[in-house]
C-alpha atoms as a PDB file:
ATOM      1  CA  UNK A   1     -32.481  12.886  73.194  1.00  0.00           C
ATOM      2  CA  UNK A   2     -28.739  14.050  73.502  1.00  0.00           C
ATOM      3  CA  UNK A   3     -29.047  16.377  76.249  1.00  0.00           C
ATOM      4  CA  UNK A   4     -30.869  13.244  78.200  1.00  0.00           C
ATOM      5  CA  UNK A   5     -28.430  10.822  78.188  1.00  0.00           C
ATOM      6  CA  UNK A   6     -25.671  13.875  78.765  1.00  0.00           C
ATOM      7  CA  UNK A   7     -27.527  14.503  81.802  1.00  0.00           C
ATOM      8  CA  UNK A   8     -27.908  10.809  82.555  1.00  0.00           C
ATOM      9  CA  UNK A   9     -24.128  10.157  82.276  1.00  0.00           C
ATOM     10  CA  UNK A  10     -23.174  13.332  84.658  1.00  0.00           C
ATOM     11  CA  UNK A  11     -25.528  11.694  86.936  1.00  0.00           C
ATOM     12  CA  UNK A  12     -23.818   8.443  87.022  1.00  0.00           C
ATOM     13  CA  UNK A  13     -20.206   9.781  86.462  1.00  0.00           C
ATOM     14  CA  UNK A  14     -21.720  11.981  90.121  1.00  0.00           C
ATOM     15  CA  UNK A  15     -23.405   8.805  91.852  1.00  0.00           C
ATOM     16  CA  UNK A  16     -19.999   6.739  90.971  1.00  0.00           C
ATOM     17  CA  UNK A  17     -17.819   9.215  91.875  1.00  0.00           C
ATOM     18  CA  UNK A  18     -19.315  10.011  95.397  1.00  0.00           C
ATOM     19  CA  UNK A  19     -20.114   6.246  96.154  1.00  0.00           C
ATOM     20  CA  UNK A  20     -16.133   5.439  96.746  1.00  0.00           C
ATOM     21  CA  UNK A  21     -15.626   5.374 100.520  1.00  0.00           C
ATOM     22  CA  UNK A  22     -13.179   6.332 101.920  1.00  0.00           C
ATOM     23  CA  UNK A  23     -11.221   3.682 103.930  1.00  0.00           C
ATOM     24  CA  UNK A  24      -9.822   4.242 107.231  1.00  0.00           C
ATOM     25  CA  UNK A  25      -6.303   2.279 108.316  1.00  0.00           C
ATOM     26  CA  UNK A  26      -5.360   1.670 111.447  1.00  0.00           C
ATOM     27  CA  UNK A  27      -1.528   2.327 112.425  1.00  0.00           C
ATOM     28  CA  UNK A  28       0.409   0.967 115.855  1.00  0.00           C
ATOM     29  CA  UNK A  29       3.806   2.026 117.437  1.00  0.00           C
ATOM     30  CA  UNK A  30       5.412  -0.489 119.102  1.00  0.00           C
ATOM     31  CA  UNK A  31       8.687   0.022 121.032  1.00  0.00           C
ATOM     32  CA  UNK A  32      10.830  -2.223 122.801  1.00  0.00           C
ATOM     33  CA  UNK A  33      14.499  -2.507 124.122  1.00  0.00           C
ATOM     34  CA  UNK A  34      17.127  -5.289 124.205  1.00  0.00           C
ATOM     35  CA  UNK A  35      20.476  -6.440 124.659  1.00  0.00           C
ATOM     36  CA  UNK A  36      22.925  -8.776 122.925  1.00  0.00           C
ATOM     37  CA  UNK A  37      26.840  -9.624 122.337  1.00  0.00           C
ATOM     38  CA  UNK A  38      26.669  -7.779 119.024  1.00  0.00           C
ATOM     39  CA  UNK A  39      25.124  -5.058 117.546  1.00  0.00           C
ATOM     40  CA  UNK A  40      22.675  -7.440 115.548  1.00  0.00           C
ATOM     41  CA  UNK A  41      21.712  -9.504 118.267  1.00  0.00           C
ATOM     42  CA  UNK A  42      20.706  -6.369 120.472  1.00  0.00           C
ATOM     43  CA  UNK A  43      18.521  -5.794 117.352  1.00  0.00           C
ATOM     44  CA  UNK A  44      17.003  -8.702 116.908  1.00  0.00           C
ATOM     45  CA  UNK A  45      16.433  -8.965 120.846  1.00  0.00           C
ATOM     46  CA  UNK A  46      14.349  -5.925 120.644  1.00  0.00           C
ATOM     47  CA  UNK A  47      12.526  -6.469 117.949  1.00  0.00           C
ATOM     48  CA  UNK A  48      11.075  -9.875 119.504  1.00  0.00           C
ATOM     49  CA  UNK A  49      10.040  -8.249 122.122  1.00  0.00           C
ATOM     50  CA  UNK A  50       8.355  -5.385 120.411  1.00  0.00           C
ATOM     51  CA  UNK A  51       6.956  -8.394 118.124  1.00  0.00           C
ATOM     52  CA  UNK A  52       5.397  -9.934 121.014  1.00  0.00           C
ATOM     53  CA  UNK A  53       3.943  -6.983 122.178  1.00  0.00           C
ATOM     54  CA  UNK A  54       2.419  -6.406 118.492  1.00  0.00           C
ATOM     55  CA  UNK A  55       0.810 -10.127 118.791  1.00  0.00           C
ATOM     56  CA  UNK A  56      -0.782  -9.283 122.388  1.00  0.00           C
ATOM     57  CA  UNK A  57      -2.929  -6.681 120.912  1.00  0.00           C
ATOM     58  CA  UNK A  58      -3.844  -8.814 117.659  1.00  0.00           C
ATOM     59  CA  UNK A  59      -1.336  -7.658 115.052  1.00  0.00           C
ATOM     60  CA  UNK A  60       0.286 -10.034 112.314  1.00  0.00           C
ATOM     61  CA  UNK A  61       4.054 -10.236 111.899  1.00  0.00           C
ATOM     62  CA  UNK A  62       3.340  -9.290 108.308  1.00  0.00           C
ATOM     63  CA  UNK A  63       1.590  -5.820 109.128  1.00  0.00           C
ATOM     64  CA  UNK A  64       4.782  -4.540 110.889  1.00  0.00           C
ATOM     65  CA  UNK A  65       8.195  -3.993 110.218  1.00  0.00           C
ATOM     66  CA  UNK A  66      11.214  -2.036 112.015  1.00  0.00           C
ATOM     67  CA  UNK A  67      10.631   1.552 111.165  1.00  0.00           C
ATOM     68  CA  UNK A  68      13.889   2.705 113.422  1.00  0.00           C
ATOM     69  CA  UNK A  69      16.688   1.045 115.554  1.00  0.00           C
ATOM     70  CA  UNK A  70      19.281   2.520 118.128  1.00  0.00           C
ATOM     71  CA  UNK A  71      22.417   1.263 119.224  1.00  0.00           C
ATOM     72  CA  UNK A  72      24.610   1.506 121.816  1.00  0.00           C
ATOM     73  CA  UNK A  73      27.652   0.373 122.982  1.00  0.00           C
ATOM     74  CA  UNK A  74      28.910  -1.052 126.555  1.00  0.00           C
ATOM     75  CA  UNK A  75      31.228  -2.284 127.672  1.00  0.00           C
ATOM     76  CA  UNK A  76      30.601  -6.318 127.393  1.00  0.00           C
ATOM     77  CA  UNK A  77      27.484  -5.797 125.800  1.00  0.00           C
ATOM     78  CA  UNK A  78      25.488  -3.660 123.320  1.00  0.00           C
ATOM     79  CA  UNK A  79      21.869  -2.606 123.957  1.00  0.00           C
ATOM     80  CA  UNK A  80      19.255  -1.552 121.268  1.00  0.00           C
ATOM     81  CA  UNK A  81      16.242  -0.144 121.191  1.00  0.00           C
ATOM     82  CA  UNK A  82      13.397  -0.186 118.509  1.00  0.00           C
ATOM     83  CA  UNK A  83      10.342   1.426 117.063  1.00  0.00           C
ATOM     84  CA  UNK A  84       8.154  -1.315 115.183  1.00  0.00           C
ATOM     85  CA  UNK A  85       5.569  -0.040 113.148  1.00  0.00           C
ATOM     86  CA  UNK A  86       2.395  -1.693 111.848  1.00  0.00           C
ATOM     87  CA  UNK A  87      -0.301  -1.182 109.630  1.00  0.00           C
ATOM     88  CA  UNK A  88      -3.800  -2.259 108.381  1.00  0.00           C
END
């Protein structure tokens, strides 16, 4: 009787164990480029655009976020570009 359920409980403890999927995510690069007065606003110029590209292909605001931003410097004006990331 002991060796049965033994063997019963391996063979659930193998059934559970090889019935967890595995799930697949789904990842999206999104770069854009912008300008501004300041070093912020360049930012935050970019990363609306990059957001709006996100949208166009059906991604939430909440399943990206800025991974990377560059700066740079001119002479009125400062120009940015950025990598948004998303996830699900």
């Amino acid at each position: 009787m002991k060796k049965v359920l033994t063997a019963a409980a391996l063979v659930v403890a193998a059934v559970t164990m090889s019935a967890q999927p595995a799930l697949a995510v789904e990842t999206g690069d999104f770069y854009a480029s912008g300008i501004g007065p300041g070093p912020s606003d360049a930012i935050t110029s970019a990363e609306k655009v990059a957001r709006m590209y996100a949208r166009n292909t059906n991604w939430l605001d909440s399943q990206c976020y800025v991974r990377a931003s560059d700066v740079r410097s001119h002479f009125y004006y400062y120009s940015a570009t950025v990598w948004l990331y998303c996830q699900r």
